[in-house]
Structure formats: structure tokens, C-alpha cells
Protein backbone atom coordinates (compact mmCIF):
# COMPACT_ATOMS: atom_id res chain seq x y z
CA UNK A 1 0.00 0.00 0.00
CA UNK A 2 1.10 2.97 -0.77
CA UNK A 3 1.78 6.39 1.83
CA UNK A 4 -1.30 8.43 1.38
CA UNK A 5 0.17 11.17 2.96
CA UNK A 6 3.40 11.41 0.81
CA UNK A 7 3.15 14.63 -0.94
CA UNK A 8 3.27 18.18 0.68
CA UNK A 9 0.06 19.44 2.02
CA UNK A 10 -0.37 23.40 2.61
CA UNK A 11 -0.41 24.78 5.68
CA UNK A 12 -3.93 26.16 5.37
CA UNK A 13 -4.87 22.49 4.06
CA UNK A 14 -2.87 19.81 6.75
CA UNK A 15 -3.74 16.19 7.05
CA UNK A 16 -4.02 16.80 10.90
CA UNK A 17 -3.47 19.35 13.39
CA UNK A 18 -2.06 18.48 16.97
CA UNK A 19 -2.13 21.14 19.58
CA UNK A 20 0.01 21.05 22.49
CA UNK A 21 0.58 22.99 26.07
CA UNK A 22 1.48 26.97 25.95
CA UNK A 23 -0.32 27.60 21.91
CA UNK A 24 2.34 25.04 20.45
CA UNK A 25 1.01 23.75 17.11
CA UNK A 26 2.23 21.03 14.77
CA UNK A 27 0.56 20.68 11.10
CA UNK A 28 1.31 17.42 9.31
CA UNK A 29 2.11 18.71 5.76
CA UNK A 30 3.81 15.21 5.05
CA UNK A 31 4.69 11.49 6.65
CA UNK A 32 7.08 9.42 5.43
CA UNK A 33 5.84 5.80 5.83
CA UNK A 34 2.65 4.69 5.83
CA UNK A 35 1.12 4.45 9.59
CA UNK A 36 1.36 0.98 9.79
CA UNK A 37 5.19 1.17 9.12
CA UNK A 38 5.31 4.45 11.36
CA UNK A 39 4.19 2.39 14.84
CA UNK A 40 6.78 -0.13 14.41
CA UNK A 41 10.00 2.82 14.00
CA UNK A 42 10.57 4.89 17.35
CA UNK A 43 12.13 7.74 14.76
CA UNK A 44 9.44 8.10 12.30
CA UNK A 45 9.20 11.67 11.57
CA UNK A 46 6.91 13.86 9.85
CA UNK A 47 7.08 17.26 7.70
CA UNK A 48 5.24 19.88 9.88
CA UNK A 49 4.55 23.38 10.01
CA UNK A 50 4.78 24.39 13.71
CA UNK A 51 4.47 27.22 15.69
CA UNK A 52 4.90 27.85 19.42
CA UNK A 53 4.95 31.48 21.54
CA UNK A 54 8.53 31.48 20.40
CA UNK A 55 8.00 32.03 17.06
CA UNK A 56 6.13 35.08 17.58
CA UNK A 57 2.90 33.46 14.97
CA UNK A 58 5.04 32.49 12.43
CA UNK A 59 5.69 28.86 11.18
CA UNK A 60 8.87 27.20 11.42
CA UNK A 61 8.95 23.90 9.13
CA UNK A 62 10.90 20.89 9.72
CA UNK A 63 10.97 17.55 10.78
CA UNK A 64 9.92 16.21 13.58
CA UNK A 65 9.87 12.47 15.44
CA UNK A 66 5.87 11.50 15.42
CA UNK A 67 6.32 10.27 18.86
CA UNK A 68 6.97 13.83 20.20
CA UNK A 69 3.72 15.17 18.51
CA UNK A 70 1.75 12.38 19.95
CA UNK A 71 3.25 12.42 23.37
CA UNK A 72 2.70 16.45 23.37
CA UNK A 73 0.13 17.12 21.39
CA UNK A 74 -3.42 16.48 21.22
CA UNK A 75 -5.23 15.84 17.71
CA UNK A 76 -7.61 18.67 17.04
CA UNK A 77 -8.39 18.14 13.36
CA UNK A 78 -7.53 15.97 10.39
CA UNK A 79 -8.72 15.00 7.35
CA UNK A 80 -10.94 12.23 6.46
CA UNK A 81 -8.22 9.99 5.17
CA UNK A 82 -5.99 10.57 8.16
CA UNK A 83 -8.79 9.71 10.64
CA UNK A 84 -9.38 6.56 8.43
CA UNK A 85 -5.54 5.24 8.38
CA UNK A 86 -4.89 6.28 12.24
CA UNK A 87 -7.76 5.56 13.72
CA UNK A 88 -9.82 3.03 11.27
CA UNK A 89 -12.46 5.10 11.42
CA UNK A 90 -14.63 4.57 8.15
């Protein structure tokens, strides 16, 4: 199976939104294995937009490990196909 999330999303237009303590804000604009893949690698990483009180509103993009984002951050949107892949919801 292909990644479904392998091109580069916009930041208005994410696959999923995590928020996090103190206004921190990841937005996946690209993973590079597919999720089942992902759970099995401690450094999967993801392509995200993020910004934090630090960077003053503006996005900083980079990658960064999954686990971080899920052990921070708190899902707060996504897109259909993202809620179908994580979370089998159909």
C-alpha cells in the first residue's frame, strides 16, 4: 500500500493538526511511511509546520519524530483519510 500522505500538504490544508501545552502547534504537511510502518520505528518523523509562543505566529517547518507530537500534542483536526488510516475510522 502505498503512503497516502506522501506529498506536501499546505499549511492552510494539513492532514491533521495536533495542539500542544502553551499555543504550540504542529501541522502534518507530510509522513514518510505509511502508519502501519510508522508504529513499528521509534524515529518516524513527519514534515510539519509548527508554531509555538517562540515564534512570535510564524511557522517554522521541519521535521519532527511522530512520537513527540503524539506524546505532546493532542489531535484537534484531520482530514478524512488521516482519521481513516490512524484511527480506522470509516
Amino acid at each position: 500500500m502505498p503512503n497516502p500522505f506522501r506529498k506536501t500538504a499546505s499549511v492552510d490544508e494539513p492532514y491533521a493538526i495536533f495542539k500542544g501545552f502553551g499555543d504550540f502547534e504542529w501541522r502534518v504537511l507530510k509522513t514518510y511511511k505509511v502508519p502501519t510502518s510508522e508504529a513499528k520505528d521509534p524515529y518516524a518523523r513527519w514534515f510539519v509546520a509548527a508554531r509555538s509562543p517562540a515564534t512570535f505566529g510564524s511557522w517554522e517547518f521541519g521535521d519532527t519524530y511522530r512520537n513527540e507530537i503524539l506524546r505532546y500534542g493532542q489531535l484537534s483536526s484531520c482530514t478524512e483519510d488521516w482519521n481513516r488510516a490512524y484511527h480506522g475510522d470509516h
